[in-house]
PDB file of N, CA and C in Angstrom:
ATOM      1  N   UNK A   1       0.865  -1.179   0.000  1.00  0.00           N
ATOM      2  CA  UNK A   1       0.000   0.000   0.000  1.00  0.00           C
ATOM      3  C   UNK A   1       0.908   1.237   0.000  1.00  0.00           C
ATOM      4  N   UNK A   2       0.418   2.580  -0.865  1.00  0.00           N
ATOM      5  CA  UNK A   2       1.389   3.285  -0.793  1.00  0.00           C
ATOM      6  C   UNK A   2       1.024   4.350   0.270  1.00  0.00           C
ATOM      7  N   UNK A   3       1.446   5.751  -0.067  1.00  0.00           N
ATOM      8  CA  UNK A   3       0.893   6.521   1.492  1.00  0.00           C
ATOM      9  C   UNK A   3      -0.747   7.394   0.850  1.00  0.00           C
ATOM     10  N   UNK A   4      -0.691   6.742   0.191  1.00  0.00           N
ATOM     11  CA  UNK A   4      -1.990   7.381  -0.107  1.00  0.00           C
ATOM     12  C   UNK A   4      -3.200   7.573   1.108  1.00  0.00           C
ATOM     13  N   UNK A   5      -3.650   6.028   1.310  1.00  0.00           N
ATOM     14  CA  UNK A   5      -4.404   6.329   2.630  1.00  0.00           C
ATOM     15  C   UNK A   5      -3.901   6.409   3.636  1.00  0.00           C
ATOM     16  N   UNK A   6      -2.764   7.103   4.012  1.00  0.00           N
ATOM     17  CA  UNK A   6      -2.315   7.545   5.001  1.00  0.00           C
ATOM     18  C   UNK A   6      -2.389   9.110   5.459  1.00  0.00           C
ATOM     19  N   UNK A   7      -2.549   9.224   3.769  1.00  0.00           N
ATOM     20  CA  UNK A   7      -2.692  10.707   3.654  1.00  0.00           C
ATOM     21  C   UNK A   7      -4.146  11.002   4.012  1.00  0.00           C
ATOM     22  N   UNK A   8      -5.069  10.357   3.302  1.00  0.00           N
ATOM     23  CA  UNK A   8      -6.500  10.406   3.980  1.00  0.00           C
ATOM     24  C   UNK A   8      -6.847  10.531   5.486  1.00  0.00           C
ATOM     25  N   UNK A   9      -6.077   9.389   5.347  1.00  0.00           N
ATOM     26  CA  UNK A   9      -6.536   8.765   7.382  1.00  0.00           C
ATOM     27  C   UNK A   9      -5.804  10.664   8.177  1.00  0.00           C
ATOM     28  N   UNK A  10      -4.981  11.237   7.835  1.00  0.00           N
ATOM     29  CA  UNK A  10      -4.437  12.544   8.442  1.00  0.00           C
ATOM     30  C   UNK A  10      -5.582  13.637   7.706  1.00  0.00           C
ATOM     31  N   UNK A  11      -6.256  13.534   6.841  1.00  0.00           N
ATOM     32  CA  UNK A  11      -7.065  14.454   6.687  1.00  0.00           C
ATOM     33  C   UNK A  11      -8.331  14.250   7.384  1.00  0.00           C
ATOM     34  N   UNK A  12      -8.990  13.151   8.036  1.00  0.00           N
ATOM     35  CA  UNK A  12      -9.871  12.501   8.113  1.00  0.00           C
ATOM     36  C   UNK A  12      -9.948  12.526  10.041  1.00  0.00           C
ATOM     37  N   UNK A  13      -8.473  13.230  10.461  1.00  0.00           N
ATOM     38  CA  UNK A  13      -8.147  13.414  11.845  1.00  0.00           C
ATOM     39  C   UNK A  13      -7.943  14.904  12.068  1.00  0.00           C
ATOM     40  N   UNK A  14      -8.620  15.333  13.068  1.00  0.00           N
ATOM     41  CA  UNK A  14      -9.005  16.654  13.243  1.00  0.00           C
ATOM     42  C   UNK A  14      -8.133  16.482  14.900  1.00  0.00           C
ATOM     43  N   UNK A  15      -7.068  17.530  15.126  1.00  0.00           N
ATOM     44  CA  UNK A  15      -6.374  17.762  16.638  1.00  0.00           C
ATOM     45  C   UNK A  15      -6.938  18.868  16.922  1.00  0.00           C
ATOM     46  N   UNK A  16      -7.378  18.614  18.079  1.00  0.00           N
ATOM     47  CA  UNK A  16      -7.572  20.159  18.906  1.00  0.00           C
ATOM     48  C   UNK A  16      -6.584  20.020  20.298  1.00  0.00           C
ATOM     49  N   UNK A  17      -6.451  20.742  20.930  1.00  0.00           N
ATOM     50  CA  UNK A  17      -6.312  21.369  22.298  1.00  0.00           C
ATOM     51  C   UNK A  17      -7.563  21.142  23.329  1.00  0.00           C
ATOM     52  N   UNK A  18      -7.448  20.984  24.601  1.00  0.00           N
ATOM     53  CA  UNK A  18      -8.339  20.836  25.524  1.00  0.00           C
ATOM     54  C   UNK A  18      -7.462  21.594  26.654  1.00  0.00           C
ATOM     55  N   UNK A  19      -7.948  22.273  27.433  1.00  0.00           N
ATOM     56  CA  UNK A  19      -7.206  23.207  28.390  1.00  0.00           C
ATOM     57  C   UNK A  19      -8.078  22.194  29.801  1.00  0.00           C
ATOM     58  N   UNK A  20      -7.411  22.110  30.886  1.00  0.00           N
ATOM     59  CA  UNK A  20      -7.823  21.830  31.936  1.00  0.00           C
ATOM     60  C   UNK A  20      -8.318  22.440  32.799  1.00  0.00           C
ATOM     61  N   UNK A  21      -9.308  23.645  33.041  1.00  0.00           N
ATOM     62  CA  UNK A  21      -9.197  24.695  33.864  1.00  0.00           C
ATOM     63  C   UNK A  21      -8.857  24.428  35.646  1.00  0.00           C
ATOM     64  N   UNK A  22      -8.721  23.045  36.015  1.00  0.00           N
ATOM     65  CA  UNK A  22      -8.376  23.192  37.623  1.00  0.00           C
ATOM     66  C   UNK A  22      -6.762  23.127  37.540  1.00  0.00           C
ATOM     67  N   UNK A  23      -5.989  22.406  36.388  1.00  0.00           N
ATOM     68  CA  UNK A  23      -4.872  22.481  36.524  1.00  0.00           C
ATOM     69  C   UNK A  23      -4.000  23.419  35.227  1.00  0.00           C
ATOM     70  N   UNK A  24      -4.603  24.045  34.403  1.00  0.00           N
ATOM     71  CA  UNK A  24      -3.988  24.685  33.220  1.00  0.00           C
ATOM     72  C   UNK A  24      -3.331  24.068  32.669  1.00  0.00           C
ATOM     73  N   UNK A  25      -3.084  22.453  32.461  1.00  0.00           N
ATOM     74  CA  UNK A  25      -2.615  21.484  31.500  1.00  0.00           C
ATOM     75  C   UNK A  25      -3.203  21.595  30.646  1.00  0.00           C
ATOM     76  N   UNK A  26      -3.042  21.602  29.272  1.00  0.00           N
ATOM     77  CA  UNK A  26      -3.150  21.696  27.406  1.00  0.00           C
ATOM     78  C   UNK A  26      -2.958  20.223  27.609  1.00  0.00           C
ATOM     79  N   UNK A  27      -4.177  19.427  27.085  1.00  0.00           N
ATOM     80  CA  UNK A  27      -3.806  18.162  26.360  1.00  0.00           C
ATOM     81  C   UNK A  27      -4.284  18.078  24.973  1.00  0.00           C
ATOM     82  N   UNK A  28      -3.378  17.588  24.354  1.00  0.00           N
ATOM     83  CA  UNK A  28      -3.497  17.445  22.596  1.00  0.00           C
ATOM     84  C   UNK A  28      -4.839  16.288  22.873  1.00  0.00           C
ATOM     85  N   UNK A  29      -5.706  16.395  21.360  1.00  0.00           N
ATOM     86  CA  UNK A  29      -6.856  15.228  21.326  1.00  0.00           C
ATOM     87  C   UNK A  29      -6.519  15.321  19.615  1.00  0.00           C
ATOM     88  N   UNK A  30      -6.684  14.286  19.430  1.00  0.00           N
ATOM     89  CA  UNK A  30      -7.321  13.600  17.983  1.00  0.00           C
ATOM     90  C   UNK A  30      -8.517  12.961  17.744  1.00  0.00           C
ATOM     91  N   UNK A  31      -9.310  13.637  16.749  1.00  0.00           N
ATOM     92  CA  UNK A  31     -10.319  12.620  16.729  1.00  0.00           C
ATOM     93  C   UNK A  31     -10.535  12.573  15.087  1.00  0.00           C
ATOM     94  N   UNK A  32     -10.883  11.058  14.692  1.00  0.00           N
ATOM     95  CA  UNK A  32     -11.123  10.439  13.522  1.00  0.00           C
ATOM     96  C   UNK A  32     -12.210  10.252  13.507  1.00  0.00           C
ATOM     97  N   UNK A  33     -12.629  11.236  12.107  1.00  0.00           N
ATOM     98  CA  UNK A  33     -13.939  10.642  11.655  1.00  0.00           C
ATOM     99  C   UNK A  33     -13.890  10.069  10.528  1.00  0.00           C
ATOM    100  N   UNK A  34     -14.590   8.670  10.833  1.00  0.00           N
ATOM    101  CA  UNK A  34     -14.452   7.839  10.105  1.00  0.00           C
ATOM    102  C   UNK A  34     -15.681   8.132   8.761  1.00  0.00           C
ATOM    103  N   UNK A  35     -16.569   9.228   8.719  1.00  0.00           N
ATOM    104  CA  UNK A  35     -17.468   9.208   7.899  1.00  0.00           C
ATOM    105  C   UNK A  35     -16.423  10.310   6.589  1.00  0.00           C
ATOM    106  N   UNK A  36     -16.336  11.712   7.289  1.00  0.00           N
ATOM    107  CA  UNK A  36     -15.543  12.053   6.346  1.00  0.00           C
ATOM    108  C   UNK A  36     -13.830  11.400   5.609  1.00  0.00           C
ATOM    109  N   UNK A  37     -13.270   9.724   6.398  1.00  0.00           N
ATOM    110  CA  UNK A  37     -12.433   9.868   5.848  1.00  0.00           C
ATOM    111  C   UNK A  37     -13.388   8.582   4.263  1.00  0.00           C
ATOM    112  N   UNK A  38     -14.530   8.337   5.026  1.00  0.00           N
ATOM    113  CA  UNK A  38     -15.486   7.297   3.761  1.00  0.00           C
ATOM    114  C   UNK A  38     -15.305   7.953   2.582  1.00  0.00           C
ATOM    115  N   UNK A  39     -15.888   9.069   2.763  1.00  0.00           N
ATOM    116  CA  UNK A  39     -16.158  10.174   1.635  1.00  0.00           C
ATOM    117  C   UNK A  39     -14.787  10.911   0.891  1.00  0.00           C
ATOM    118  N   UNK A  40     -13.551  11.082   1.569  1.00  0.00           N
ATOM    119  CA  UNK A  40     -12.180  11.322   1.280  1.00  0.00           C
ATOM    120  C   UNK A  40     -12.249   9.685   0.424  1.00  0.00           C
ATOM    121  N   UNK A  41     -12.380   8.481   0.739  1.00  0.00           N
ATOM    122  CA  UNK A  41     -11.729   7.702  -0.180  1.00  0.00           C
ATOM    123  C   UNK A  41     -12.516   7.382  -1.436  1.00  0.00           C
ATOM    124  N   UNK A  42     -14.002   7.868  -0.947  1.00  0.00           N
ATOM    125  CA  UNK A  42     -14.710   7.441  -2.480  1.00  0.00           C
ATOM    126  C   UNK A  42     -14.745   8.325  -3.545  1.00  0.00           C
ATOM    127  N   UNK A  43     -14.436   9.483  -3.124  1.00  0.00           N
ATOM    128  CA  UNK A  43     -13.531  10.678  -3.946  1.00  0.00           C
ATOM    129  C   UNK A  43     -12.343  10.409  -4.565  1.00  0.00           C
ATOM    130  N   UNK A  44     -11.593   9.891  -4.010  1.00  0.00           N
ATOM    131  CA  UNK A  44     -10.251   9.985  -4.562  1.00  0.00           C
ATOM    132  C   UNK A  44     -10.118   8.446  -5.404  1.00  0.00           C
ATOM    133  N   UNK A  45     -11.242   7.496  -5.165  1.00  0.00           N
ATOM    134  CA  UNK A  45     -11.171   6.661  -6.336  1.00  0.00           C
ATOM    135  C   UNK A  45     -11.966   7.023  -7.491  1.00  0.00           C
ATOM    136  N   UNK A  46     -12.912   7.880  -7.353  1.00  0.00           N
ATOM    137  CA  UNK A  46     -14.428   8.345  -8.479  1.00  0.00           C
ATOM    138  C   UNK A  46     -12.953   9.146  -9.666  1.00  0.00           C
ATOM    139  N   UNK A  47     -11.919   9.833  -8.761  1.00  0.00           N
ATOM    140  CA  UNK A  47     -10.980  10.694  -9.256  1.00  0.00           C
ATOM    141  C   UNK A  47     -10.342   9.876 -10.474  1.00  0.00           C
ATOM    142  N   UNK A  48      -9.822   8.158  -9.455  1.00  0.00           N
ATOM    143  CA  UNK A  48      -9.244   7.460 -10.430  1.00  0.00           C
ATOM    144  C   UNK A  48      -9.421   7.315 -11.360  1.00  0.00           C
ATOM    145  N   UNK A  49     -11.044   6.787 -11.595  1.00  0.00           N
ATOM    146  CA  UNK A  49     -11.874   6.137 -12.536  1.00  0.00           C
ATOM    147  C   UNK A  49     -11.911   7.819 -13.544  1.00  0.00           C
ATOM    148  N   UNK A  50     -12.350   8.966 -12.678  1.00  0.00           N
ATOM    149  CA  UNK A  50     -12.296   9.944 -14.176  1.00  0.00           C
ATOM    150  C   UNK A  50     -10.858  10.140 -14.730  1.00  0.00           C
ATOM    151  N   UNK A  51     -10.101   9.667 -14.308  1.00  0.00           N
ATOM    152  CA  UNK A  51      -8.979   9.435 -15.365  1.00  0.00           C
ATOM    153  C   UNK A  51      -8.761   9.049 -16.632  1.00  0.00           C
ATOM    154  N   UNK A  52      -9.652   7.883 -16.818  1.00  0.00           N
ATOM    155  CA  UNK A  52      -9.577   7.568 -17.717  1.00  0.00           C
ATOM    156  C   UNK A  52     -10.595   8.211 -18.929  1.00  0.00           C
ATOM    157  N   UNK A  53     -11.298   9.069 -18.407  1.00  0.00           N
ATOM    158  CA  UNK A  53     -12.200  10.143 -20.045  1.00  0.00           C
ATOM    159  C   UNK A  53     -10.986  10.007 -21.015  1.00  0.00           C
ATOM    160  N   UNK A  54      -9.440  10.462 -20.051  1.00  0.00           N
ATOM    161  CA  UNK A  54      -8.781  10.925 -20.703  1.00  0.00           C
ATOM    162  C   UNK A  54      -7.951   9.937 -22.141  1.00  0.00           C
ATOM    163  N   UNK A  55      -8.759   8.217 -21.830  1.00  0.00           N
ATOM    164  CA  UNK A  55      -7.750   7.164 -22.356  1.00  0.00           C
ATOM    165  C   UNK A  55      -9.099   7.190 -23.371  1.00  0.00           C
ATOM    166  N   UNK A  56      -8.198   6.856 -24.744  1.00  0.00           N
ATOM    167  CA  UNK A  56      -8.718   6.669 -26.000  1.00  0.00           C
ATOM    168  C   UNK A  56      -9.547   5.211 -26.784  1.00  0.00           C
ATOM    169  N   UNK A  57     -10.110   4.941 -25.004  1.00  0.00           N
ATOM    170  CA  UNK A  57     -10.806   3.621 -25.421  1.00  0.00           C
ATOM    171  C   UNK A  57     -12.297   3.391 -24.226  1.00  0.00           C
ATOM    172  N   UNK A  58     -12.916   2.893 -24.796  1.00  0.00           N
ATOM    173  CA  UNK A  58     -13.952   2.746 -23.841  1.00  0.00           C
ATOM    174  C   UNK A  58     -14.028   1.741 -22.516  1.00  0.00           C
ATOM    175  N   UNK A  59     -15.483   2.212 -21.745  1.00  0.00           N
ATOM    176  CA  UNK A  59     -15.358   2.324 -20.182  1.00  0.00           C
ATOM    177  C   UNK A  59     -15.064   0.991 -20.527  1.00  0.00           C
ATOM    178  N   UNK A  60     -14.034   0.180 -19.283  1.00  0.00           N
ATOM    179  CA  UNK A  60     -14.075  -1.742 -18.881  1.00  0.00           C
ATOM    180  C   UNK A  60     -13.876  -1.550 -16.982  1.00  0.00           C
ATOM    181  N   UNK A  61     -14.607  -2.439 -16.758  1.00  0.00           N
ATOM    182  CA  UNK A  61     -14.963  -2.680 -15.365  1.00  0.00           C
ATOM    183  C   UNK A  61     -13.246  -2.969 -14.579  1.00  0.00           C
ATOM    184  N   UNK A  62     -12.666  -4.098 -15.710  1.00  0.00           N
ATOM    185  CA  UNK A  62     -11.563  -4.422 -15.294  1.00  0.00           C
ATOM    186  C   UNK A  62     -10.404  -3.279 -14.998  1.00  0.00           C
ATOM    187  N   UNK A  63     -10.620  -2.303 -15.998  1.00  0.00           N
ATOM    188  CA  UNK A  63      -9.313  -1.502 -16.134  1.00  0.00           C
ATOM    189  C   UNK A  63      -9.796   0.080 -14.787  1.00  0.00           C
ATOM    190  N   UNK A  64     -11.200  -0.365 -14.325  1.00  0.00           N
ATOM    191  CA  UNK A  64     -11.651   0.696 -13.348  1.00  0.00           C
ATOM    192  C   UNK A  64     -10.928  -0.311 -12.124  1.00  0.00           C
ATOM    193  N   UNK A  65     -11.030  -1.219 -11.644  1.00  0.00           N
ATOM    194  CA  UNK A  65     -10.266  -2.166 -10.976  1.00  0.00           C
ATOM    195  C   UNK A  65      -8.958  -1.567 -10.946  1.00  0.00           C
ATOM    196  N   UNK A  66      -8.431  -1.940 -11.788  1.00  0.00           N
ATOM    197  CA  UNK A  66      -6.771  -1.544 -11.957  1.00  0.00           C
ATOM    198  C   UNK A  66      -6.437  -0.318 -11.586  1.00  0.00           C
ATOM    199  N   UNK A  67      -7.053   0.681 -12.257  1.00  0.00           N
ATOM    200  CA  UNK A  67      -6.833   2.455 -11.878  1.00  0.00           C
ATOM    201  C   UNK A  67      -6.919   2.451  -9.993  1.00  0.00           C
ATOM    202  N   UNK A  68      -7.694   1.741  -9.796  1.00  0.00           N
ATOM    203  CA  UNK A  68      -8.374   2.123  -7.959  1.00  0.00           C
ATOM    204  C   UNK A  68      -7.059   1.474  -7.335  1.00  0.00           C
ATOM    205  N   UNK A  69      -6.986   0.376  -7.752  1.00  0.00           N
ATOM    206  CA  UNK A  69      -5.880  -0.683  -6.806  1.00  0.00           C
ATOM    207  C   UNK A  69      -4.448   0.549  -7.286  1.00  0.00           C
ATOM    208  N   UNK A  70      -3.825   0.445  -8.302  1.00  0.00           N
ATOM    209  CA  UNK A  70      -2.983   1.108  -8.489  1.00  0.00           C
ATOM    210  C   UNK A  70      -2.651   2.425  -7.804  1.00  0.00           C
ATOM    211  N   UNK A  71      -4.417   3.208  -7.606  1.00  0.00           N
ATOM    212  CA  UNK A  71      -4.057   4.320  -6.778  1.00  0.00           C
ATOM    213  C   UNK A  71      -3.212   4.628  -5.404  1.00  0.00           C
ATOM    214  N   UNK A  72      -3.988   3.740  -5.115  1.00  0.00           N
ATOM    215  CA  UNK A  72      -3.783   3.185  -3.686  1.00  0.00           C
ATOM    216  C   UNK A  72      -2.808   2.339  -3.175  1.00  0.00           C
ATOM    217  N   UNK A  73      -1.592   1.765  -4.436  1.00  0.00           N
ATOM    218  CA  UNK A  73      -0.503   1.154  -4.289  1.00  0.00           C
ATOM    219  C   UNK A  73      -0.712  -0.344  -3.820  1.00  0.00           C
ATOM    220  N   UNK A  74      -2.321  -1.050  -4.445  1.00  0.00           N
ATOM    221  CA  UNK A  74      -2.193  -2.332  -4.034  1.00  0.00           C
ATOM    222  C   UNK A  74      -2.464  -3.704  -4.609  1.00  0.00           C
ATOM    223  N   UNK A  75      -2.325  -4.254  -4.541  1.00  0.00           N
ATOM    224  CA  UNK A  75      -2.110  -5.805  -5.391  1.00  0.00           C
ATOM    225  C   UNK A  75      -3.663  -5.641  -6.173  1.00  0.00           C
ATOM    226  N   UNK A  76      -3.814  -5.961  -7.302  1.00  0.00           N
ATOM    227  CA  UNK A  76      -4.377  -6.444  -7.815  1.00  0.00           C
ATOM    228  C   UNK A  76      -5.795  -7.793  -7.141  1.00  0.00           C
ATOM    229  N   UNK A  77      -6.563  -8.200  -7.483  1.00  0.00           N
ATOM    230  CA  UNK A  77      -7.282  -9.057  -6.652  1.00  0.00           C
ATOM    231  C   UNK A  77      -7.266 -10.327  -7.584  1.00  0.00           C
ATOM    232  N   UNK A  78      -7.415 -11.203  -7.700  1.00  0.00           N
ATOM    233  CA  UNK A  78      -7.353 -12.586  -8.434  1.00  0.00           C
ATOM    234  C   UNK A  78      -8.128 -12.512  -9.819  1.00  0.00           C
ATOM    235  N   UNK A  79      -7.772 -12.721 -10.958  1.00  0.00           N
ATOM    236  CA  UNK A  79      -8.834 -12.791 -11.913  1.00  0.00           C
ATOM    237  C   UNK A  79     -10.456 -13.356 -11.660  1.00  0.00           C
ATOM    238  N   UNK A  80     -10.385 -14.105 -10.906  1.00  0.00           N
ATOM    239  CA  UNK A  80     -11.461 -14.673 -10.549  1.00  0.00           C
ATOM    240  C   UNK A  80     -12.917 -14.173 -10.079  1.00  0.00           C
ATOM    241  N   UNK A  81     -12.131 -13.397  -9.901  1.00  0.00           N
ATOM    242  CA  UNK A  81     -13.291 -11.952  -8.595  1.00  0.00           C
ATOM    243  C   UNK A  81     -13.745 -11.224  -9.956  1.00  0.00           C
ATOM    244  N   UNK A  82     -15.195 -11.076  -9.801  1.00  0.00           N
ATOM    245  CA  UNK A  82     -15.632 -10.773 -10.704  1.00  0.00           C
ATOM    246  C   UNK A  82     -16.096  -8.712 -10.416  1.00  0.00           C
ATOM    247  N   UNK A  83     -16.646  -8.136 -10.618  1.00  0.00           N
ATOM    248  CA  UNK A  83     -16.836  -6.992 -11.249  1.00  0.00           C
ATOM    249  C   UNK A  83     -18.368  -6.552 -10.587  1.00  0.00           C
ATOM    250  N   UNK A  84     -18.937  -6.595  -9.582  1.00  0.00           N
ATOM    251  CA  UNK A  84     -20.632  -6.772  -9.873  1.00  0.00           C
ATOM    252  C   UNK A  84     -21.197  -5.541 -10.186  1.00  0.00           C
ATOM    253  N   UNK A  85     -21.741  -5.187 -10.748  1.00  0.00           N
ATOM    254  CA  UNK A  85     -22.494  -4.351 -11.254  1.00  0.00           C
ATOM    255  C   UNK A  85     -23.895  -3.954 -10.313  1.00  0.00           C
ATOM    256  N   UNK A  86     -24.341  -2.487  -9.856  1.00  0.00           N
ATOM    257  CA  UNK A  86     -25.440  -2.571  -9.185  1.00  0.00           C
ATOM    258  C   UNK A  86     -26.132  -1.932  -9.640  1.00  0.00           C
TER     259      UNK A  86
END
């Protein structure tokens, strides 16, 4: 996998500050939302797939496969696995 969703998962994490008012300790917080990082990744594959307007051949299920995995720096899935359509 490359750092792609790594890069997500840090956009998808929001730090704030929390002040303590009995002791004036600053503690750092992170919090992940997992809905906007959903929406960060189905973006950035919809992105993949419009890549290809740019290729001089028409839409294939397989080669939308390939663009997504590739984005994302990851293996391929077995020929076997089929494509489903909804």
């Amino acid at each position: 996998m490359n750092n792609r969703i790594q890069e997500l998962i840090e956009k998808a994490t929001e730090s704030i500050e929390v002040v303590n008012p009995d002791t004036g300790i600053t503690h750092h917080r992170e919090f992940f939302d997992k809905d906007k990082f959903a929406q960060l990744l189905i973006q950035d594959c919809c992105q993949a797939i419009q890549e290809w307007k740019k290729e001089p051949f028409p839409f294939d299920e397989d080669l939308a496969v390939e663009l997504i995995h590739k984005n994302f720096g990851l293996e391929l899935p077995p020929k076997n696995i089929k494509v489903i359509k909804i």
